[in-house]
C-alpha atoms as a PDB file:
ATOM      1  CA  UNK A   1     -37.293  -5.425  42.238  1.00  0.00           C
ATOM      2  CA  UNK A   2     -38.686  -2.501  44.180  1.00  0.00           C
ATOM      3  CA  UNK A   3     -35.440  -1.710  46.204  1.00  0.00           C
ATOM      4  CA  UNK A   4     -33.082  -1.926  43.254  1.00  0.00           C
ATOM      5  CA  UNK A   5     -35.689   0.671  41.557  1.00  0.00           C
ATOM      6  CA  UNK A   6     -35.663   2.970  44.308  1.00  0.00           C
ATOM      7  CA  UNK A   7     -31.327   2.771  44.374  1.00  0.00           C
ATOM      8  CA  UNK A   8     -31.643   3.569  40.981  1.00  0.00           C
ATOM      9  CA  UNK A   9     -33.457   6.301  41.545  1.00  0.00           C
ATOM     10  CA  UNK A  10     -31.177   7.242  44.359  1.00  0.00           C
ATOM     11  CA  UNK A  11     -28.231   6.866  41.875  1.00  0.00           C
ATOM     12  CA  UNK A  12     -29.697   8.733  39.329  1.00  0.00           C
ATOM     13  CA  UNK A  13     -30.573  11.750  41.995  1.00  0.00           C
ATOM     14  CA  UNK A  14     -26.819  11.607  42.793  1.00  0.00           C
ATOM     15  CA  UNK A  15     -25.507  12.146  39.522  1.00  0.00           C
ATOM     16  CA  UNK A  16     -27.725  15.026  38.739  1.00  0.00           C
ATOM     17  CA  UNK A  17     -26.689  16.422  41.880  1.00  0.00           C
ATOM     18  CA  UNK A  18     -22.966  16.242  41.226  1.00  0.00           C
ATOM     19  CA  UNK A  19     -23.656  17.295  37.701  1.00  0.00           C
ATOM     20  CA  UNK A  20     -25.600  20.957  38.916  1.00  0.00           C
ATOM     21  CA  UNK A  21     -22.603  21.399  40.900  1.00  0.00           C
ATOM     22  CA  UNK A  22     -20.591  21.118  38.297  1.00  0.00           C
ATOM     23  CA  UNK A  23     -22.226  23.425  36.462  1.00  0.00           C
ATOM     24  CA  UNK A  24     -22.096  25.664  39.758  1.00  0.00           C
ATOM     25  CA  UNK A  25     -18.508  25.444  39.765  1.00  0.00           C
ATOM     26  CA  UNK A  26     -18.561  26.930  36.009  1.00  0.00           C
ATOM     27  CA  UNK A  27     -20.909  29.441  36.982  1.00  0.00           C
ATOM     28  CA  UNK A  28     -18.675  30.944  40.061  1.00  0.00           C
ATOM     29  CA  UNK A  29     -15.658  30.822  37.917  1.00  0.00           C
ATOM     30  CA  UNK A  30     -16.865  33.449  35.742  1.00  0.00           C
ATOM     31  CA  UNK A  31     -18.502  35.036  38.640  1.00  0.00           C
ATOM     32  CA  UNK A  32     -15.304  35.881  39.975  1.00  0.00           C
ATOM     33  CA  UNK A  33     -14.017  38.051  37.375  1.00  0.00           C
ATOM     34  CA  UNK A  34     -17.039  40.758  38.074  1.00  0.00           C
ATOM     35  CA  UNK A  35     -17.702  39.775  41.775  1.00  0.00           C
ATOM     36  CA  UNK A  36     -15.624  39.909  45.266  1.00  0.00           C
ATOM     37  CA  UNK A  37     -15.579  36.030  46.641  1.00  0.00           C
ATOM     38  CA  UNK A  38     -17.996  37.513  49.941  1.00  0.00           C
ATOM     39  CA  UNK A  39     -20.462  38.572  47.313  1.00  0.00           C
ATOM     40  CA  UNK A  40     -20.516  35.606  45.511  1.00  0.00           C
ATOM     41  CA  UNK A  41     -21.034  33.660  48.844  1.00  0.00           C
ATOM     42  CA  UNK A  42     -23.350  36.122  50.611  1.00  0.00           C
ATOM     43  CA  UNK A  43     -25.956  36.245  47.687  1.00  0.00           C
ATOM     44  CA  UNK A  44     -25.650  32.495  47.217  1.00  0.00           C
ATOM     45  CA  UNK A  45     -26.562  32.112  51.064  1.00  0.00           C
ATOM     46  CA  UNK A  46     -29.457  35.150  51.053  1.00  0.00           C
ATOM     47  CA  UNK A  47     -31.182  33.361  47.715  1.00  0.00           C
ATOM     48  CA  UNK A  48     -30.403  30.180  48.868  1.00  0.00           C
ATOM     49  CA  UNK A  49     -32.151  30.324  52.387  1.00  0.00           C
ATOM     50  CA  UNK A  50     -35.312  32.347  50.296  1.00  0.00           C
ATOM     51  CA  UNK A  51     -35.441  29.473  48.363  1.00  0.00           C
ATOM     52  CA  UNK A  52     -35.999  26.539  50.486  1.00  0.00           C
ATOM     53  CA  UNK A  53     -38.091  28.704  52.345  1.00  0.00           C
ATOM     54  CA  UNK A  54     -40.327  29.229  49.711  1.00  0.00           C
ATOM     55  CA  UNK A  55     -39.980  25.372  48.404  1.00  0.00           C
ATOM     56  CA  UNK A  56     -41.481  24.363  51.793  1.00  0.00           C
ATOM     57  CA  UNK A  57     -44.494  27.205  52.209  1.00  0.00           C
ATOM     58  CA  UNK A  58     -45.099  25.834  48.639  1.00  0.00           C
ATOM     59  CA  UNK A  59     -44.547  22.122  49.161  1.00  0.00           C
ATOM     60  CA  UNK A  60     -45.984  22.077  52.704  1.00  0.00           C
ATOM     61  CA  UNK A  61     -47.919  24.707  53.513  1.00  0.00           C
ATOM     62  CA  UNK A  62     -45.928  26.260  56.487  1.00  0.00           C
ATOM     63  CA  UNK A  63     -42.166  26.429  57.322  1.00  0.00           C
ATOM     64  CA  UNK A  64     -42.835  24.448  60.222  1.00  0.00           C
ATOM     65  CA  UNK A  65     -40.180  21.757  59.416  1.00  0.00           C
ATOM     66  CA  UNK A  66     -37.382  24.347  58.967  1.00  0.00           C
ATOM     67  CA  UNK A  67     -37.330  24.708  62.570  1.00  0.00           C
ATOM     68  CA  UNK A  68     -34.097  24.337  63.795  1.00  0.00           C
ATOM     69  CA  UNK A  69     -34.590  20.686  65.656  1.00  0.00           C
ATOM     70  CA  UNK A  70     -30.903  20.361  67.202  1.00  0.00           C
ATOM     71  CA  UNK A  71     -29.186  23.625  67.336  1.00  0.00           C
ATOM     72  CA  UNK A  72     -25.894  21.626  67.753  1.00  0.00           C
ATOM     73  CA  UNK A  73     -25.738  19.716  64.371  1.00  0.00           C
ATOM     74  CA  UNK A  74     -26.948  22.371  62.620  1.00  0.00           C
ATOM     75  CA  UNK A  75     -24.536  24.728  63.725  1.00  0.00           C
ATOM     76  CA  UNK A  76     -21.886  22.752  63.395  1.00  0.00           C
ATOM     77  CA  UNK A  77     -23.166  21.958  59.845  1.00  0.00           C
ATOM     78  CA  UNK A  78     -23.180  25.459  59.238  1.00  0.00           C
ATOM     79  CA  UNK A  79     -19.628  26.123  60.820  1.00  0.00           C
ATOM     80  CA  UNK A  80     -18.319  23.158  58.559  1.00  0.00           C
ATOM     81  CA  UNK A  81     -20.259  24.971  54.956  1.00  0.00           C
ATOM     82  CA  UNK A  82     -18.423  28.667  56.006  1.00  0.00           C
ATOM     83  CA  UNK A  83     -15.136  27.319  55.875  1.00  0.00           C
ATOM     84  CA  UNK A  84     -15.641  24.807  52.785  1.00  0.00           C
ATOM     85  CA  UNK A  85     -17.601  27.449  51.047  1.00  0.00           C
ATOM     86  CA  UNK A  86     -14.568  30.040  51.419  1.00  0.00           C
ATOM     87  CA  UNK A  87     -11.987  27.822  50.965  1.00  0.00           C
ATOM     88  CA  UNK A  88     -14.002  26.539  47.428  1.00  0.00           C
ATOM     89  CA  UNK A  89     -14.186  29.984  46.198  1.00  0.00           C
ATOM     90  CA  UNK A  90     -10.773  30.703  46.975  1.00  0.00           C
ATOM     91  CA  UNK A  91      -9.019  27.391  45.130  1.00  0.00           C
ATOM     92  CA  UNK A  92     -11.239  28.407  42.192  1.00  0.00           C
ATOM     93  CA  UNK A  93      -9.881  31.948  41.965  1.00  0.00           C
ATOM     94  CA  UNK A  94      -6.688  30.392  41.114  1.00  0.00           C
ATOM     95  CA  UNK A  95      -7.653  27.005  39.619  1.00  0.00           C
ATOM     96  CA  UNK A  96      -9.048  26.000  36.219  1.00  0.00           C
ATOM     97  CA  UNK A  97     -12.436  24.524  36.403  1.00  0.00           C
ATOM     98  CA  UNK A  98     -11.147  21.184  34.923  1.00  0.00           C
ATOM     99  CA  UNK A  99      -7.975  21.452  37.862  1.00  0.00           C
ATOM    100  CA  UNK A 100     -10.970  22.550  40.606  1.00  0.00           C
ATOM    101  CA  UNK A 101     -13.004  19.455  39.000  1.00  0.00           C
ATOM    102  CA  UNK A 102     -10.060  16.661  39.029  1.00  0.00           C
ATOM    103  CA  UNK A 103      -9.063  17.933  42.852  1.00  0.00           C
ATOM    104  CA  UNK A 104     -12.579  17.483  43.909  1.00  0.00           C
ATOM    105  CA  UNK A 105     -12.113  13.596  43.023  1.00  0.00           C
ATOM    106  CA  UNK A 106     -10.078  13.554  46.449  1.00  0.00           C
ATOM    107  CA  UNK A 107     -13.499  13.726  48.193  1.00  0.00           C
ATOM    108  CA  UNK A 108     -14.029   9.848  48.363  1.00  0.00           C
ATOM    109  CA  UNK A 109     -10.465   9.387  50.265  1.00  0.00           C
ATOM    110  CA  UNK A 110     -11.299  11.920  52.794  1.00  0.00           C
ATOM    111  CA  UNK A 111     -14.545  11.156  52.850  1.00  0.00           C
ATOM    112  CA  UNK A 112     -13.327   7.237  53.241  1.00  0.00           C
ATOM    113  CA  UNK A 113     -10.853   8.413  56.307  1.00  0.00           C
ATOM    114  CA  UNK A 114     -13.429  10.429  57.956  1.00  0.00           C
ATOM    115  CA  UNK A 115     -16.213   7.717  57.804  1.00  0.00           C
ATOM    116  CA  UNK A 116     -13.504   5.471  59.721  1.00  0.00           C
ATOM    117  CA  UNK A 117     -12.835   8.525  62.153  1.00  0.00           C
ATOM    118  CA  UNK A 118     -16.382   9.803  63.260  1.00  0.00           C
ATOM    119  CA  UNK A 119     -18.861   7.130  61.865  1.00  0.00           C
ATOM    120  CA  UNK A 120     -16.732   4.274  62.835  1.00  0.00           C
ATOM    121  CA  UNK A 121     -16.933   2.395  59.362  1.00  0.00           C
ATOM    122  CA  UNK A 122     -14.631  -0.292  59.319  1.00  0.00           C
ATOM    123  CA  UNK A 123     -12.295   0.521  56.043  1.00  0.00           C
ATOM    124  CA  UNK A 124     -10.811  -1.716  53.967  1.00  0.00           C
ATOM    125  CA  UNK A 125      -7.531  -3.204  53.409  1.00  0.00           C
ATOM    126  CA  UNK A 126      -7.531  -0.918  49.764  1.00  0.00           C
ATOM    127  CA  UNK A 127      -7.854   2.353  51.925  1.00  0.00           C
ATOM    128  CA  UNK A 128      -4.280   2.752  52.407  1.00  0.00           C
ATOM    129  CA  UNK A 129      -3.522   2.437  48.956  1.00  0.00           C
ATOM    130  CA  UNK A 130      -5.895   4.759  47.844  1.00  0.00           C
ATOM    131  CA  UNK A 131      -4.983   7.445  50.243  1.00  0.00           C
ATOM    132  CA  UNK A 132      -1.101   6.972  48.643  1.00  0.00           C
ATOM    133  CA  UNK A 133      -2.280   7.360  44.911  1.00  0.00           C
ATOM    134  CA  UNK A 134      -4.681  10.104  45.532  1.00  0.00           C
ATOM    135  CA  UNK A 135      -1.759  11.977  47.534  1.00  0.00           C
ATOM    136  CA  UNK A 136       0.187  10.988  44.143  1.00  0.00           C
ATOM    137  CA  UNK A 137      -2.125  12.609  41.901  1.00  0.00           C
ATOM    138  CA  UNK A 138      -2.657  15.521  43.858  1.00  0.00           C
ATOM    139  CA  UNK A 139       0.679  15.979  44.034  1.00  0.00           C
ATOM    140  CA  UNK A 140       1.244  15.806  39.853  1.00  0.00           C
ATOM    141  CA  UNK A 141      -2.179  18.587  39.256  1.00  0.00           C
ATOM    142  CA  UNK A 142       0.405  20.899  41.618  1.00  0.00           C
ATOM    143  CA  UNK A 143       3.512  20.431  39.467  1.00  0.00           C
ATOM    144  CA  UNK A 144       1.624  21.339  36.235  1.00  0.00           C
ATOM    145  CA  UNK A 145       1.149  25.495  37.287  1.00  0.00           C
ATOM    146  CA  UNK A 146       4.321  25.010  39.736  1.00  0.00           C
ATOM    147  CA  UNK A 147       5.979  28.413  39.964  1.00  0.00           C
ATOM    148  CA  UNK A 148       7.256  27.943  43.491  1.00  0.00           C
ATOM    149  CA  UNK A 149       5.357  28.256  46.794  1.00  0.00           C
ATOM    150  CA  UNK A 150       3.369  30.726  46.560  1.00  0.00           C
ATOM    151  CA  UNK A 151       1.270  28.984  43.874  1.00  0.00           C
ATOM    152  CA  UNK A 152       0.688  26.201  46.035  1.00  0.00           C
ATOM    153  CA  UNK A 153      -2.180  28.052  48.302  1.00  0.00           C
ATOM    154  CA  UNK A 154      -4.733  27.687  45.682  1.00  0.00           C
ATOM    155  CA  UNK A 155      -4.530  23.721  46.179  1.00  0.00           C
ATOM    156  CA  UNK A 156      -3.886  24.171  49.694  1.00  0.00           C
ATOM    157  CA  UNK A 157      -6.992  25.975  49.952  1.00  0.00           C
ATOM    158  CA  UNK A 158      -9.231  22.837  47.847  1.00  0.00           C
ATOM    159  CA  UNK A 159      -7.785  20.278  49.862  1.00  0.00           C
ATOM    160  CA  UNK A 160      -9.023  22.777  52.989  1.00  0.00           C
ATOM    161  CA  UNK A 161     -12.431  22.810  51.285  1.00  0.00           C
ATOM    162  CA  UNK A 162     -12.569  18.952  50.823  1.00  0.00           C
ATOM    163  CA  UNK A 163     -12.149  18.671  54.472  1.00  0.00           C
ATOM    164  CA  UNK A 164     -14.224  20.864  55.844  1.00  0.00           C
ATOM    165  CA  UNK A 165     -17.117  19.438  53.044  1.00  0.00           C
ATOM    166  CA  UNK A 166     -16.211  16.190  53.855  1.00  0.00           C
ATOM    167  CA  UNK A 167     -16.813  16.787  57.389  1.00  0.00           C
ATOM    168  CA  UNK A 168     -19.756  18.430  56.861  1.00  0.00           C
ATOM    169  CA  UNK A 169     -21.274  15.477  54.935  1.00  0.00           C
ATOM    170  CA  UNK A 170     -20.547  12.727  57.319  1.00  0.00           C
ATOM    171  CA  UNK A 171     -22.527  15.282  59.798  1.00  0.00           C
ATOM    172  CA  UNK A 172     -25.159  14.987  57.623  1.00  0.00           C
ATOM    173  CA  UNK A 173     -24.850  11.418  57.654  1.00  0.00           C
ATOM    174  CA  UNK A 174     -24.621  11.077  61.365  1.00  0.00           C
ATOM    175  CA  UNK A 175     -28.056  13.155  61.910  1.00  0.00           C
ATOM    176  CA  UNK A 176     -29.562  11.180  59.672  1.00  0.00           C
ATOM    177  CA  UNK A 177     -33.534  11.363  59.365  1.00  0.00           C
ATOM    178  CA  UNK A 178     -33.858  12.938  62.809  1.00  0.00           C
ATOM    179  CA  UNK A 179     -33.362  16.443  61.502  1.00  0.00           C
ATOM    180  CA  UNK A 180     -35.603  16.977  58.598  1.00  0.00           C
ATOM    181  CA  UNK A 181     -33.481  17.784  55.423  1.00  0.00           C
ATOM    182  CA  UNK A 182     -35.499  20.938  54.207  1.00  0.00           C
ATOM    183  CA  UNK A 183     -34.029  22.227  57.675  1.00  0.00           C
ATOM    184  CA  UNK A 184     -30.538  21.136  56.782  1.00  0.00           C
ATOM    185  CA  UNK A 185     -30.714  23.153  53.507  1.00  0.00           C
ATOM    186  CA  UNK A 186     -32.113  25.953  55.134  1.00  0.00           C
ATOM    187  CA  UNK A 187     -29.718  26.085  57.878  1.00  0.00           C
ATOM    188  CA  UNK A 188     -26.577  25.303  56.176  1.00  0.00           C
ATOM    189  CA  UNK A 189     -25.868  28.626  54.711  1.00  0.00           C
ATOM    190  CA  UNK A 190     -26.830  31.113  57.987  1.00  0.00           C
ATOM    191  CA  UNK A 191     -23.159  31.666  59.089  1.00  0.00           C
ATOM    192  CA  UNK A 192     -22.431  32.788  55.328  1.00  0.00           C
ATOM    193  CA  UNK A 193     -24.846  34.830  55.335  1.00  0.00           C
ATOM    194  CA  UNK A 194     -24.380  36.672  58.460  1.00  0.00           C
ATOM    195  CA  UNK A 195     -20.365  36.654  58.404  1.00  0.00           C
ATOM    196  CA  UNK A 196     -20.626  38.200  54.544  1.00  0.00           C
ATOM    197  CA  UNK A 197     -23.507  40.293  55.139  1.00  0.00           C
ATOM    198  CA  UNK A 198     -21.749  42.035  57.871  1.00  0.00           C
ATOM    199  CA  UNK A 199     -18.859  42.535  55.615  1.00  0.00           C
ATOM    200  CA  UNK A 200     -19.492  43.862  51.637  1.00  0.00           C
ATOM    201  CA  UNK A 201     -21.055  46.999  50.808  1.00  0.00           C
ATOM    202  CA  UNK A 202     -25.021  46.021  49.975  1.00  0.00           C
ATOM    203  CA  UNK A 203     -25.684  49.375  48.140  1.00  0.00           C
ATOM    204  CA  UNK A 204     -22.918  48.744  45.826  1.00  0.00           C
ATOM    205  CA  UNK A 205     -23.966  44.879  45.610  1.00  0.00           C
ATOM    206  CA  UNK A 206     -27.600  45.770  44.687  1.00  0.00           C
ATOM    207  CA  UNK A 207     -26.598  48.458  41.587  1.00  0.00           C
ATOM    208  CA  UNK A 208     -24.045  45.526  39.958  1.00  0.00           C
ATOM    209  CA  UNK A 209     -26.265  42.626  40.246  1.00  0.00           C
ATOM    210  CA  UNK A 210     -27.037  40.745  37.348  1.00  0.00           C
ATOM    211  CA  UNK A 211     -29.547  37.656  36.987  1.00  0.00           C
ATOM    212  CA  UNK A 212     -26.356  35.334  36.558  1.00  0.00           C
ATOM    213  CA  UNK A 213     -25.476  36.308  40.163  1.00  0.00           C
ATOM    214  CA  UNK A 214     -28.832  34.107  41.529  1.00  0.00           C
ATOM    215  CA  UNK A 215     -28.123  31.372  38.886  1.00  0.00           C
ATOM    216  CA  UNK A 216     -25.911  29.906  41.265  1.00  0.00           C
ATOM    217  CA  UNK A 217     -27.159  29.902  44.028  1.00  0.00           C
ATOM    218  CA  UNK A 218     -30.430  28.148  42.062  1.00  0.00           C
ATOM    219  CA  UNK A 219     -27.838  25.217  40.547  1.00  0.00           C
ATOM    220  CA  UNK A 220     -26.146  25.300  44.165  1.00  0.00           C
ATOM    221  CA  UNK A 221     -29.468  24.964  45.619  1.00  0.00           C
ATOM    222  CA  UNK A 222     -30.652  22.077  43.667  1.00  0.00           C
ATOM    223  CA  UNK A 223     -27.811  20.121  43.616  1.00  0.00           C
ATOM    224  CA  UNK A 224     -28.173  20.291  47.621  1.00  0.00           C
ATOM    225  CA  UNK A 225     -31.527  18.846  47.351  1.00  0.00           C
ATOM    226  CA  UNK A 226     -30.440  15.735  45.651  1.00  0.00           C
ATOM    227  CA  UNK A 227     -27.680  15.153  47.876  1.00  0.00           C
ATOM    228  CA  UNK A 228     -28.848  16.502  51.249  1.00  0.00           C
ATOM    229  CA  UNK A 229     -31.599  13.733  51.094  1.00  0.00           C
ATOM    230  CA  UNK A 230     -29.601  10.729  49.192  1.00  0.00           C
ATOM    231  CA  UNK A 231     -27.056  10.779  51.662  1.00  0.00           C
ATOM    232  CA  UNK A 232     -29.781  10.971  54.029  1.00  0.00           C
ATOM    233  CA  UNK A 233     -31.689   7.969  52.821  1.00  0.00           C
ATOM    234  CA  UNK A 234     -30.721   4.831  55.266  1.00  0.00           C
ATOM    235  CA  UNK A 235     -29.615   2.656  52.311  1.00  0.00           C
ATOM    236  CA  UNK A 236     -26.683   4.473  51.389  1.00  0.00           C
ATOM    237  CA  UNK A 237     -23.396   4.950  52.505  1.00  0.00           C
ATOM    238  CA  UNK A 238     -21.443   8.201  52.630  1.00  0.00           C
ATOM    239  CA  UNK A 239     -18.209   6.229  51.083  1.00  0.00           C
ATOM    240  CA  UNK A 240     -20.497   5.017  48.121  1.00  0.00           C
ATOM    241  CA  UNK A 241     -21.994   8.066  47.211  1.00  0.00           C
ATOM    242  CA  UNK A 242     -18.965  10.585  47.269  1.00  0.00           C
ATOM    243  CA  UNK A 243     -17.308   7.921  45.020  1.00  0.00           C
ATOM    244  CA  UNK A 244     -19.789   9.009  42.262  1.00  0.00           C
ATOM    245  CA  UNK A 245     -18.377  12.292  42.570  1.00  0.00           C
ATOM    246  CA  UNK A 246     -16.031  11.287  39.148  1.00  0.00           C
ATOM    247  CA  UNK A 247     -18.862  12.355  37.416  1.00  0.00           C
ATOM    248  CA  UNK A 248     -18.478  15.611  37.488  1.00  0.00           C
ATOM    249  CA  UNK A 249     -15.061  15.785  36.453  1.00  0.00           C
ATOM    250  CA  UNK A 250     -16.191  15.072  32.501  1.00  0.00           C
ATOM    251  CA  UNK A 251     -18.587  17.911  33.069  1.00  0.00           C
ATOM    252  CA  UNK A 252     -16.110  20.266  34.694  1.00  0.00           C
ATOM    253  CA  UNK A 253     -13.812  19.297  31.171  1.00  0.00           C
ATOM    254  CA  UNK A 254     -16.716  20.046  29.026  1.00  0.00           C
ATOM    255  CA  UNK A 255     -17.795  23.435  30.856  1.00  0.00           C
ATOM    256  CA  UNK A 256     -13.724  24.544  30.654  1.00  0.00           C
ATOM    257  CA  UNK A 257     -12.696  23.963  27.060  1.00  0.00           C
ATOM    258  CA  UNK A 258     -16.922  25.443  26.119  1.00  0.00           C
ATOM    259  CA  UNK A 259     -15.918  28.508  27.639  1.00  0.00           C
ATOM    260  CA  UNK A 260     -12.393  29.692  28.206  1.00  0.00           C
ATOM    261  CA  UNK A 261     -11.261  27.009  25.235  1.00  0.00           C
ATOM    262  CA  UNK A 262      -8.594  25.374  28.261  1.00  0.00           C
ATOM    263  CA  UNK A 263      -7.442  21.802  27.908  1.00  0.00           C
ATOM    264  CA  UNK A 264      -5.541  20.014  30.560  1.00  0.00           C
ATOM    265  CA  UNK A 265      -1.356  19.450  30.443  1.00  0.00           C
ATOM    266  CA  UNK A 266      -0.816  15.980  30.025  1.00  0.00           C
ATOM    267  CA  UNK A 267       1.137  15.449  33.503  1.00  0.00           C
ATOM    268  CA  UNK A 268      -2.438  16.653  34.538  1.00  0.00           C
ATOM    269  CA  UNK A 269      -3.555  13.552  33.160  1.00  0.00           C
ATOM    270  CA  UNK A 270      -1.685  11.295  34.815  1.00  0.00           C
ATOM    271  CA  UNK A 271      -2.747  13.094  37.804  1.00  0.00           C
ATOM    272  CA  UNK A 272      -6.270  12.582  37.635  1.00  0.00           C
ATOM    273  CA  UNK A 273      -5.537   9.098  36.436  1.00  0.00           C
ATOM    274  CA  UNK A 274      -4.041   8.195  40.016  1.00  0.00           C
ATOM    275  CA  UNK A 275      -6.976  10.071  41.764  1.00  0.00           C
ATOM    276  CA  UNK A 276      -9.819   8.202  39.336  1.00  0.00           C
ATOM    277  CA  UNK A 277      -7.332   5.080  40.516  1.00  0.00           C
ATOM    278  CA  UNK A 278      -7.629   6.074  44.144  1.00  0.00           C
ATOM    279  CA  UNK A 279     -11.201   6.912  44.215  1.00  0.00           C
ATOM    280  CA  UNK A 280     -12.276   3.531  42.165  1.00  0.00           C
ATOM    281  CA  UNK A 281      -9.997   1.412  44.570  1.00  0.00           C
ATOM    282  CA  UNK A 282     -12.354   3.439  48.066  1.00  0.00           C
ATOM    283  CA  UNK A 283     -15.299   2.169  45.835  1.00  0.00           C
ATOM    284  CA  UNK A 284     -14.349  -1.264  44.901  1.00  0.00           C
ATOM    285  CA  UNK A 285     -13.238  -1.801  48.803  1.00  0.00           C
ATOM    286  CA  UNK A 286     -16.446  -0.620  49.713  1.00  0.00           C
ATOM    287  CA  UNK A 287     -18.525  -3.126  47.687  1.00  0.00           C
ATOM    288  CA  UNK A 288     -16.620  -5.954  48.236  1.00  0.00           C
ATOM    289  CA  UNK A 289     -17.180  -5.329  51.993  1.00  0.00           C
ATOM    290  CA  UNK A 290     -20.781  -4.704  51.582  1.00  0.00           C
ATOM    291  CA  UNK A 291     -21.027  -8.355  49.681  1.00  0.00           C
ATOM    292  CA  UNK A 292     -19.456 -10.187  52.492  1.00  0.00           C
ATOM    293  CA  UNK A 293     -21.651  -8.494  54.727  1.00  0.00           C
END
């Protein structure tokens, strides 16, 4: 009774998690029409770092467990969040927040093929399938805005993104509980910062910043705190919990028609219908193989 009250409480961390990123995604949408994409990312990194800092001097006393404990993995994790942060930004520039959202549903698939690839989690036999339909639906989000090639980068760009935050989460799932996750957190964004910082103008930054600026690097920085440690926790799976990443499509819907009044095409539709498809058959694989286990 006690462990399916704690994966409850796992799940329920999840979903809030995927749905503050959501609203981060909504947030640094309309960021981008007043703000360069290496603002955006440099004062997400500078407030998010300040942040955790301050979580842990409050929390714990000292920022003793923000050391950096393996200087490998948490570079690499670091490498991994500069190129899916840039590549995010990028795809949104040119995406709808609903098309961002439904693209973002490919996570599970990649997520599903990396798992095989570096954790060395057997897949199942409804992998293959599901890599085919989410290729389909993919595929069908493209042809709704197709106006020839060179409105193809913006997808190129998310699938980029999914990659490299794919990759970055199974890294996270490989280290485990042997690097604390406040040091993770803290960590993650330091390339950002240092890449961007030595790039934009900080005068002009400063005189054009608005409290909306921070806001999402706060709902970026709490929806890393539920995640960071649930895919941390020993009794998930990285498969499982990117599968929950649907979620976030209905609030991705409700943040794009509250605000810029858009609706999706219906080829769009059957688009995300092959990708839910996709995803649900990674999950359904994955359960089936845990309860034969």
């Amino acid at each position: 009774m006690l462990s399916m009250g704690h994966q409850g409480w796992i799940t329920g961390r999840i979903l809030l998690g995927y749905f503050l990123l959501a609203a981060n995604i909504a947030v640094e949408k309309w960021l981008l029409e007043f703000y360069s994409l290496l603002e955006i990312n440099f004062a997400t990194a500078a407030l998010f770092m300040i942040l955790t800092a301050f979580q842990e001097l409050l929390t714990q006393g000292s920022l003793r467990r923000i050391r950096p404990v393996s200087w490998k993995i948490l570079l690499l994790i670091s490498l991994l969040t500069l190129g899916a942060w840039h590549c995010f930004l990028s795809a949104l520039s040119g995406l709808s927040v609903f098309e961002f959202g439904a693209m973002s549903l490919l996570s599970p698939v990649l997520m599903a093929m990396m798992a095989m690839l570096v954790l060395g989690e057997r897949p199942s036999r409804w992998l293959w399938p599901a890599i085919i339909l989410g290729m389909g639906g993919g595929w069908l989000m493209m042809q709704a805005d197709w106006v020839g090639w060179s409105s193809g980068h913006h997808h190129a760009f998310m699938l980029g993104a999914l990659l490299f935050a794919s990759l970055r989460w199974i890294t996270v799932k490989y280290a485990g509980e042997r690097i604390p996750a406040s040091a993770m957190i803290f960590w993650e964004p330091v390339l950002v910062l240092l890449l961007m910082g030595g790039i934009i103008d900080h005068l002009e930054l400063w005189q054009k910043a608005t409290p909306v600026l921070f806001s999402s690097a706060v709902l970026l920085f709490l929806s890393r705190q539920c995640l960071v440690r649930s895919y941390q926790a020993p009794v998930t799976k990285a498969t499982s919990i990117s599968a929950l990443i649907y979620t976030k499509l209905g609030w991705t819907l409700l943040f794009g028609y509250w605000i810029w009044g858009s609706l999706p095409q219906p080829v769009e539709w059957l688009g995300v219908s092959l990708i839910i498809l996709s995803s649900s058959l990674v999950v359904f694989g994955t359960s089936q193989k845990t309860k034969l286990n």
